[in-house]
C-alpha atoms as a PDB file:
ATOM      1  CA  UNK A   1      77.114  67.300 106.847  1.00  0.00           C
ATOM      2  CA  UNK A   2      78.986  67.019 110.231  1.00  0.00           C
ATOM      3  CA  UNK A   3      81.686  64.150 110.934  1.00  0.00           C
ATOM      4  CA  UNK A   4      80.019  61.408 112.029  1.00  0.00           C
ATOM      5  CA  UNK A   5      81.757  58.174 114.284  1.00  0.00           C
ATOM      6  CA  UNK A   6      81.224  55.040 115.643  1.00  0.00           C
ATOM      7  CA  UNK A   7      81.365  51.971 113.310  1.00  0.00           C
ATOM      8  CA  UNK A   8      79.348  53.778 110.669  1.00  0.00           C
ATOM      9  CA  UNK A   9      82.145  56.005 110.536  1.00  0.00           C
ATOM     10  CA  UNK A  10      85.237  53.640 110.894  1.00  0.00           C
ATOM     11  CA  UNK A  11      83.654  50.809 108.747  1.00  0.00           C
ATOM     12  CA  UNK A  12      85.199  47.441 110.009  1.00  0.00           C
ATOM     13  CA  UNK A  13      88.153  49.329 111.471  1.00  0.00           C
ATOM     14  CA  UNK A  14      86.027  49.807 114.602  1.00  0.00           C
ATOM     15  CA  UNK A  15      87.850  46.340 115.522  1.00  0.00           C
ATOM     16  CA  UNK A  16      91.121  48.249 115.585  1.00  0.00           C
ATOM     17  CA  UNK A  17      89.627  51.087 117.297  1.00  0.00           C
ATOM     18  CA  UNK A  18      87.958  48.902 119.547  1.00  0.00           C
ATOM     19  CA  UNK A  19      90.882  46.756 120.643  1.00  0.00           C
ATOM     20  CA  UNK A  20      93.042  50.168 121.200  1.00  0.00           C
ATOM     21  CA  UNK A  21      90.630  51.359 123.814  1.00  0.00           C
ATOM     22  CA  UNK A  22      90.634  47.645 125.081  1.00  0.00           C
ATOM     23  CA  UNK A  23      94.403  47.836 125.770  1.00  0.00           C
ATOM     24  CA  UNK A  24      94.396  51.469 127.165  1.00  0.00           C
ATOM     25  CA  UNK A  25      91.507  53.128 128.418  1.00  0.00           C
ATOM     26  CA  UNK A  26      89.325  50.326 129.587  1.00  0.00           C
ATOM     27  CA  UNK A  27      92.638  49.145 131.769  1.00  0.00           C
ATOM     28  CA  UNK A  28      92.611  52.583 133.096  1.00  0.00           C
ATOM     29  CA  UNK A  29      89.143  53.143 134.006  1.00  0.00           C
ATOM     30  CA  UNK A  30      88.315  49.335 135.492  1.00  0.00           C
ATOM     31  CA  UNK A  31      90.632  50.318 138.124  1.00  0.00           C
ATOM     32  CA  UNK A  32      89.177  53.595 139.313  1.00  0.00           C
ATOM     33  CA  UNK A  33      85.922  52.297 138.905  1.00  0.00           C
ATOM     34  CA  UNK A  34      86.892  49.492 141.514  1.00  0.00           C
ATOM     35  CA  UNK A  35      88.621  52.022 143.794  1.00  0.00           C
ATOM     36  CA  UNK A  36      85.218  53.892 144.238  1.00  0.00           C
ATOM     37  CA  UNK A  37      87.306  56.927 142.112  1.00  0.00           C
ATOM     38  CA  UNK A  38      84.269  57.059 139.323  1.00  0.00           C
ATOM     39  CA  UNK A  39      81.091  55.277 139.916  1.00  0.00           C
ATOM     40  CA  UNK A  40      81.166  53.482 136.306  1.00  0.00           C
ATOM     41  CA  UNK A  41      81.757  53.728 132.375  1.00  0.00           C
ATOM     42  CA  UNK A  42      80.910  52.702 129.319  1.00  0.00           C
ATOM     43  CA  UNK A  43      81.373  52.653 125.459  1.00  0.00           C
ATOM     44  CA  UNK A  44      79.044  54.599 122.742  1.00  0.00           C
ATOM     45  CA  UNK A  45      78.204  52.636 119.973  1.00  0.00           C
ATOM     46  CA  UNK A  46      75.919  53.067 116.753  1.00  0.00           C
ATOM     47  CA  UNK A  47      75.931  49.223 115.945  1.00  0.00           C
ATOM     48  CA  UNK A  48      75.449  46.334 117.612  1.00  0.00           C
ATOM     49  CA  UNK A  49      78.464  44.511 116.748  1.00  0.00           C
ATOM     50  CA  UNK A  50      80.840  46.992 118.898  1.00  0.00           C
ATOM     51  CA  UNK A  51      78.460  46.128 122.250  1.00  0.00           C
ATOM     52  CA  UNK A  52      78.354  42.568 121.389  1.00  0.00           C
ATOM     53  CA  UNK A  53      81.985  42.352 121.278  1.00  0.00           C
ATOM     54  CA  UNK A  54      82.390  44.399 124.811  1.00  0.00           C
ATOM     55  CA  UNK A  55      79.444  42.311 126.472  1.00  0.00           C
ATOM     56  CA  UNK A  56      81.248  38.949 125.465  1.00  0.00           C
ATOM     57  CA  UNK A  57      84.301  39.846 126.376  1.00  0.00           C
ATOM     58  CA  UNK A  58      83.374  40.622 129.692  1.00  0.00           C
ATOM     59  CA  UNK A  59      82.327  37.878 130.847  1.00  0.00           C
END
Protein backbone atom coordinates (compact mmCIF):
# COMPACT_ATOMS: atom_id res chain seq x y z
CA UNK A 1 0.00 0.00 0.00
CA UNK A 2 1.47 3.39 -1.17
CA UNK A 3 1.99 6.46 1.34
CA UNK A 4 -0.93 8.18 1.51
CA UNK A 5 -1.34 12.27 2.79
CA UNK A 6 -3.56 14.81 3.54
CA UNK A 7 -5.32 14.76 6.97
CA UNK A 8 -5.99 11.05 6.67
CA UNK A 9 -2.42 10.75 6.71
CA UNK A 10 -1.29 13.42 9.33
CA UNK A 11 -4.30 12.76 11.70
CA UNK A 12 -4.98 16.11 13.62
CA UNK A 13 -1.44 17.26 12.90
CA UNK A 14 -2.77 18.60 9.59
CA UNK A 15 -3.30 21.84 11.91
CA UNK A 16 0.47 22.03 12.24
CA UNK A 17 0.98 21.25 8.73
CA UNK A 18 -1.57 23.54 7.80
CA UNK A 19 -0.43 26.59 9.73
CA UNK A 20 3.34 25.94 8.31
CA UNK A 21 2.17 26.40 4.78
CA UNK A 22 0.04 29.38 6.19
CA UNK A 23 3.23 31.16 7.37
CA UNK A 24 5.40 30.24 4.27
CA UNK A 25 4.08 29.25 1.12
CA UNK A 26 0.71 30.87 1.04
CA UNK A 27 2.77 34.36 1.86
CA UNK A 28 4.81 33.49 -1.09
CA UNK A 29 2.36 32.62 -3.62
CA UNK A 30 -0.49 35.51 -2.68
CA UNK A 31 2.05 37.81 -3.92
CA UNK A 32 2.83 36.41 -7.34
CA UNK A 33 -0.58 35.63 -7.80
CA UNK A 34 -1.35 39.48 -7.36
CA UNK A 35 1.61 40.46 -9.57
CA UNK A 36 -0.03 38.55 -12.55
CA UNK A 37 3.36 36.04 -12.03
CA UNK A 38 0.89 32.76 -11.70
CA UNK A 39 -2.71 33.03 -12.48
CA UNK A 40 -3.82 31.29 -9.01
CA UNK A 41 -3.33 28.40 -6.33
CA UNK A 42 -4.72 26.33 -4.11
CA UNK A 43 -4.51 23.60 -1.35
CA UNK A 44 -5.34 19.64 -1.83
CA UNK A 45 -7.27 18.31 0.77
CA UNK A 46 -8.97 14.81 1.55
CA UNK A 47 -11.24 16.29 4.39
CA UNK A 48 -13.27 18.94 4.82
CA UNK A 49 -11.93 20.37 7.88
CA UNK A 50 -8.48 21.51 6.08
CA UNK A 51 -10.80 23.66 3.32
CA UNK A 52 -13.00 24.90 5.97
CA UNK A 53 -10.19 26.25 7.85
CA UNK A 54 -8.54 27.96 4.50
CA UNK A 55 -12.09 29.29 3.32
CA UNK A 56 -12.64 31.00 6.83
CA UNK A 57 -9.61 32.31 7.11
CA UNK A 58 -9.79 34.07 4.05
CA UNK A 59 -12.21 36.05 4.46
Amino acid sequence: MGTRHGQDFYGYEWVHVYESARTGAFRVLAPLRDEGVIDGWGIGVNRVEPRRTASNRSR
